[in-house]
C-alpha atoms as a PDB file:
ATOM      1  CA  UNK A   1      94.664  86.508  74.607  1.00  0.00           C
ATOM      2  CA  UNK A   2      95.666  90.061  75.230  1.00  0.00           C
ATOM      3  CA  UNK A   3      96.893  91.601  78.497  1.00  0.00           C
ATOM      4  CA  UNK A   4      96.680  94.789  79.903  1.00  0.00           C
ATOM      5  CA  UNK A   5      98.708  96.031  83.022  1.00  0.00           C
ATOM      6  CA  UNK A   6      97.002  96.548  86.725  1.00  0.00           C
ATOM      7  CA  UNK A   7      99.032  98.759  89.174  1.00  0.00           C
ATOM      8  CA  UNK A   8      98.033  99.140  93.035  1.00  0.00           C
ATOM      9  CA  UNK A   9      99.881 101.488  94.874  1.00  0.00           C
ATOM     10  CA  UNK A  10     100.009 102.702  98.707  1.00  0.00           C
ATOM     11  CA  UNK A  11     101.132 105.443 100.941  1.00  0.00           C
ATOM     12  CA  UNK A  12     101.278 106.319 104.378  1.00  0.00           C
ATOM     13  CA  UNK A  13     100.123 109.774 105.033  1.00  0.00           C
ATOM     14  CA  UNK A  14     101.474 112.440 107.131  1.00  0.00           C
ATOM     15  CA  UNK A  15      98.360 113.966 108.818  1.00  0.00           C
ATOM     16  CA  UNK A  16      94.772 113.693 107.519  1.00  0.00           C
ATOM     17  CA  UNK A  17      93.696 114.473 104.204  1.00  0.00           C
ATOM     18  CA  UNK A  18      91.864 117.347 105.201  1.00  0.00           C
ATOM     19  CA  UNK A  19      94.371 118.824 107.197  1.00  0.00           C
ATOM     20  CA  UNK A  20      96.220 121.922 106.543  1.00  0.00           C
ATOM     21  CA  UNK A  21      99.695 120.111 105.718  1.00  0.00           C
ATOM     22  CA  UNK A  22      98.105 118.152 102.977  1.00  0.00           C
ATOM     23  CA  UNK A  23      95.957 121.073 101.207  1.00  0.00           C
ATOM     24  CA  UNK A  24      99.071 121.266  98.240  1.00  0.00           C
ATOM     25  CA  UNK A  25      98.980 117.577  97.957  1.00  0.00           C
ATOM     26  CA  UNK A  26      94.887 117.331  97.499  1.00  0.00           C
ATOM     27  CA  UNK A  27      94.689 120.543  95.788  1.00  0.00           C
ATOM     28  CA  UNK A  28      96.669 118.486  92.649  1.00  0.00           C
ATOM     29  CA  UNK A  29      94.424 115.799  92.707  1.00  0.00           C
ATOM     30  CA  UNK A  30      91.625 116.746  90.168  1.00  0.00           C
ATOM     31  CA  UNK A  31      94.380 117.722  87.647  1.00  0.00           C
ATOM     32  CA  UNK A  32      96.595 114.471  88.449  1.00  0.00           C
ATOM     33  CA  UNK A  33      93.666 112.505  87.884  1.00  0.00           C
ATOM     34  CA  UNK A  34      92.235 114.418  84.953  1.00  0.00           C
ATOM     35  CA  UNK A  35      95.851 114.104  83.495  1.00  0.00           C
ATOM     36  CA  UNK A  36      95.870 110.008  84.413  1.00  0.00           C
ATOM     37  CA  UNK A  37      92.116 109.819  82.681  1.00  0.00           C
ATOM     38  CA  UNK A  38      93.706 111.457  79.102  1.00  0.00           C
ATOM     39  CA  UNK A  39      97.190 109.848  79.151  1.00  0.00           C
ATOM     40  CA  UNK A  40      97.712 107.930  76.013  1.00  0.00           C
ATOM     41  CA  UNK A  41      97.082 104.313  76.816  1.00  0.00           C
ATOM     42  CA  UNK A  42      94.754 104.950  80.690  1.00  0.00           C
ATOM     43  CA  UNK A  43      92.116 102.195  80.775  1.00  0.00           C
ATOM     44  CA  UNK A  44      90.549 102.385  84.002  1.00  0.00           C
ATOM     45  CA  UNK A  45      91.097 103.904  87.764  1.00  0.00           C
ATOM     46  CA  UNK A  46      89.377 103.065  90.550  1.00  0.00           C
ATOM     47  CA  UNK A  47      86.846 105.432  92.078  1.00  0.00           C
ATOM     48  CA  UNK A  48      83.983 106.425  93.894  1.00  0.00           C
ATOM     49  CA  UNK A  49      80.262 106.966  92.094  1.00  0.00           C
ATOM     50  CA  UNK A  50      81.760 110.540  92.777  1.00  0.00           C
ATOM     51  CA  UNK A  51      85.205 110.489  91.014  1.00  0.00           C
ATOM     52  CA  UNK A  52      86.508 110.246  94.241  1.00  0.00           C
ATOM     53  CA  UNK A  53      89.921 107.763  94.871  1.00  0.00           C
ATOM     54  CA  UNK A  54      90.872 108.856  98.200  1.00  0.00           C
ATOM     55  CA  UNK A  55      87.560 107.785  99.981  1.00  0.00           C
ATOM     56  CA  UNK A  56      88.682 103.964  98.695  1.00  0.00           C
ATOM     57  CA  UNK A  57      90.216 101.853 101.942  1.00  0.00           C
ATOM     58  CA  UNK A  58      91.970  98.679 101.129  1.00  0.00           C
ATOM     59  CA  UNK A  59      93.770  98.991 104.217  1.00  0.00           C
ATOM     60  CA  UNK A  60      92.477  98.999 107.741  1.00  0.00           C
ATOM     61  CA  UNK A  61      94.760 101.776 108.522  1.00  0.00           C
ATOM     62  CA  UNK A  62      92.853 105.985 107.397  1.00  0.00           C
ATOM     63  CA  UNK A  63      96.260 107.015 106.777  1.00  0.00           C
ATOM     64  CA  UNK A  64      97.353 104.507 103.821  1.00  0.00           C
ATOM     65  CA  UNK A  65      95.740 105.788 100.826  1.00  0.00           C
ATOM     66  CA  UNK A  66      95.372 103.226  98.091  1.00  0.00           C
ATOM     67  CA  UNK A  67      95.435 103.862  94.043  1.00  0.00           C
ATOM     68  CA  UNK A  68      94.547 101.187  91.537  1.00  0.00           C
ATOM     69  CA  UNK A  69      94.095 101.866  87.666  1.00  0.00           C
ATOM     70  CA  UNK A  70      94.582  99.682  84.679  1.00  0.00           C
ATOM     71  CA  UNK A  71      97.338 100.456  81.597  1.00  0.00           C
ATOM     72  CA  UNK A  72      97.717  99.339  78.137  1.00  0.00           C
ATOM     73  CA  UNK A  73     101.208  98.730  78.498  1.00  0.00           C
ATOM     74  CA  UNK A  74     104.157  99.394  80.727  1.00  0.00           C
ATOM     75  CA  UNK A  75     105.528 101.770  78.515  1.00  0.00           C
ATOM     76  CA  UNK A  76     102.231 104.211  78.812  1.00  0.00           C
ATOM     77  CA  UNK A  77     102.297 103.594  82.703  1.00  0.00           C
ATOM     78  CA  UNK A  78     105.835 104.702  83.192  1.00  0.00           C
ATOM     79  CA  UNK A  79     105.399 107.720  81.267  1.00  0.00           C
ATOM     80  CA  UNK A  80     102.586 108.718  83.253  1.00  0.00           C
ATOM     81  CA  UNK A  81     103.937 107.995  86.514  1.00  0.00           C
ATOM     82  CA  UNK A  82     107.421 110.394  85.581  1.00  0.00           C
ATOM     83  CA  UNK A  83     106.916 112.273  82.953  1.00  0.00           C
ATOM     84  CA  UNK A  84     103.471 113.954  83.029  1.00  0.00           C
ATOM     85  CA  UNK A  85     101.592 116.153  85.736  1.00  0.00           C
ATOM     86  CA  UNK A  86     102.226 112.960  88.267  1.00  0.00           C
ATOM     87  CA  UNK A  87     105.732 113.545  88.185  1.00  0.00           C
ATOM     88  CA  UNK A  88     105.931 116.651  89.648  1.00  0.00           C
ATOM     89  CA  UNK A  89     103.572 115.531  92.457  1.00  0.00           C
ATOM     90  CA  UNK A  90     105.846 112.630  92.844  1.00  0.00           C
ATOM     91  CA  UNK A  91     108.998 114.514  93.060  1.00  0.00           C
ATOM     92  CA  UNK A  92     107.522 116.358  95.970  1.00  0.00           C
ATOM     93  CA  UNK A  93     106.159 113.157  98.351  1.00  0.00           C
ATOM     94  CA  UNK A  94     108.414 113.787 100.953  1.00  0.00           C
ATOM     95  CA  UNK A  95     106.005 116.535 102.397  1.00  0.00           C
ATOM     96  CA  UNK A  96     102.743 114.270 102.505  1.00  0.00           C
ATOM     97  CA  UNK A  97     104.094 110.980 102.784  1.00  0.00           C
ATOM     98  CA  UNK A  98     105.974 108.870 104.873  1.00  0.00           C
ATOM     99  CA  UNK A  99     108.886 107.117 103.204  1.00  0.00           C
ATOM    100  CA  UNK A 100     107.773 103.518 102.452  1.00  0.00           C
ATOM    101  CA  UNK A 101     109.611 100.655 104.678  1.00  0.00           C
ATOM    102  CA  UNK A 102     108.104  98.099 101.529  1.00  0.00           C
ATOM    103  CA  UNK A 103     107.395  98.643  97.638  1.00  0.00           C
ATOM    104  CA  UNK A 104     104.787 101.121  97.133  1.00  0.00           C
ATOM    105  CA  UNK A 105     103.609 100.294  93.753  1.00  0.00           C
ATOM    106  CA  UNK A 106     102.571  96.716  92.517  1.00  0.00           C
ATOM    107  CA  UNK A 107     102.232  95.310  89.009  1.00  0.00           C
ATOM    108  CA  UNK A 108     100.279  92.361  87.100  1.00  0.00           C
ATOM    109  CA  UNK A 109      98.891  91.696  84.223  1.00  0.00           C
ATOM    110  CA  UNK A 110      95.168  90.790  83.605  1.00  0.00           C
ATOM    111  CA  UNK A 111      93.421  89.748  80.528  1.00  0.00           C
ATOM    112  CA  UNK A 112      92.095  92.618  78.351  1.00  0.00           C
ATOM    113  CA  UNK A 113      88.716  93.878  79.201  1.00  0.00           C
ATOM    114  CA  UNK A 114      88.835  93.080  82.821  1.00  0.00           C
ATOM    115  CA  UNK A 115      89.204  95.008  85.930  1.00  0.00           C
ATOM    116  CA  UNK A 116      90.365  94.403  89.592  1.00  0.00           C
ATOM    117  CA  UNK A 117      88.727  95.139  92.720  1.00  0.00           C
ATOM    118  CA  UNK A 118      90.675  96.817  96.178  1.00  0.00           C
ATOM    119  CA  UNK A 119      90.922  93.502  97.401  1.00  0.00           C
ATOM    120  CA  UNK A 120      93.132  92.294  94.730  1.00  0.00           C
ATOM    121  CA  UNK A 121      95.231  94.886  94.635  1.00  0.00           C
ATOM    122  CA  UNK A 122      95.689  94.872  98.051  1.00  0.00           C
ATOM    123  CA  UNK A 123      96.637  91.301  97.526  1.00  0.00           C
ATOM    124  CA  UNK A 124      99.317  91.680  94.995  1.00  0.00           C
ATOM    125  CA  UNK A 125     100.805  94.289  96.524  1.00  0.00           C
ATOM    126  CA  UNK A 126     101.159  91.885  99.953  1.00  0.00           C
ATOM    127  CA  UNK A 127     102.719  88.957  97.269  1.00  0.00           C
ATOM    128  CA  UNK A 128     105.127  91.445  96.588  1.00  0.00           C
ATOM    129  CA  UNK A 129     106.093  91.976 100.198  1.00  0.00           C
ATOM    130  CA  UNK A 130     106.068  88.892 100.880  1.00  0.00           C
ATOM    131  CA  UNK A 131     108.145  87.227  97.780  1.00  0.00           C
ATOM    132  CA  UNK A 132     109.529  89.919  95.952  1.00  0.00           C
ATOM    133  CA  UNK A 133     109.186  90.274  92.187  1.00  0.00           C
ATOM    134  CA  UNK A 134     107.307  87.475  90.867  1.00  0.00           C
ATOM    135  CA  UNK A 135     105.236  86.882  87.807  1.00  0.00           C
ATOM    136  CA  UNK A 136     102.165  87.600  90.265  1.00  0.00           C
ATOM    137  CA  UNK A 137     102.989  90.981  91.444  1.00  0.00           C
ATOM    138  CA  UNK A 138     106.553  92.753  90.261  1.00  0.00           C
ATOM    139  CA  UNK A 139     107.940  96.292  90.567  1.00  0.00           C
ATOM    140  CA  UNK A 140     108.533  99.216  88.309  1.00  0.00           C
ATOM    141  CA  UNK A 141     112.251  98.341  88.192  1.00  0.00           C
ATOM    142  CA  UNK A 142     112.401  94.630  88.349  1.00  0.00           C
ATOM    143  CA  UNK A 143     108.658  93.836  85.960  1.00  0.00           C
ATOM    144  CA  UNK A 144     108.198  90.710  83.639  1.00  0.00           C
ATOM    145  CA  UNK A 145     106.111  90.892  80.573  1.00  0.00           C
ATOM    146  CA  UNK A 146     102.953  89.368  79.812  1.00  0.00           C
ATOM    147  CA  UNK A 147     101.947  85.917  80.083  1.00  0.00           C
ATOM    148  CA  UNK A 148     102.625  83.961  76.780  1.00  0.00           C
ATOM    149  CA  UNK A 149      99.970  83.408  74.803  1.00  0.00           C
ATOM    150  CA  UNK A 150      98.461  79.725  74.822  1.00  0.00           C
END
């Protein structure tokens, strides 16, 4: 069986999305995303019929917003996240964002050709607040591979 990688990540905003202090912030979405949707190994992001990721809620709190997309590998993931168009918006979080008290990002593998729903990555990234890295739901710095095959 092969394995592709699931990432859910939060973030706390600073004011509303359509306020004035985060106009920089959504102005870099479309070409974020657009960059995300032609990185070399992107499966899958979640989205509205619209293209829209911000309307998406896994939390009950309107300020987290919540991100969920499906890699290949780690290796295409990570250079994404810090080396591409992301990166720069990354760099500058600090302005939009509060600074996270738990792990924003959350990691698992799932078998190839499937995808996860809000509620499951809302779930892992909980497991990983809850026990830490695990084979369940691990970080960017501290990840395991995938599951041996049987």
């Amino acid at each position: 069986m092969e394995f592709h990688l699931a990432q859910a990540n939060w973030a706390q905003m600073l004011a509303p999305l359509d306020s004035p202090r985060m106009a920089d912030f959504v102005k870099q979405l479309d070409p974020v995303n657009r960059a995300a949707d032609e990185a070399p190994g992107f499966v899958w992001r979640l989205q509205t019929e619209t293209g829209d990721a911000t309307a998406i809620r896994a939390f009950e709190d309107e300020t987290v917003l919540f991100n969920l997309s499906v890699w290949e590998s780690f290796e295409s993931l990570r250079t994404y996240v810090y080396k591409a168009d992301h990166g720069a918006v990354l760099r500058q979080r600090a302005k939009w964002f509060a600074t996270a008290d738990r792990p924003p990002v959350a990691l698992w593998w799932i078998p190839k050709g499937t995808l996860p729903d809000a509620e499951e990555g809302r779930r892992r990234l909980e497991l990983l607040w809850e026990l830490g890295p695990t084979t369940e739901a691990f970080s960017m710095r501290q990840r395991f591979g995938p599951p041996a095959a049987t």
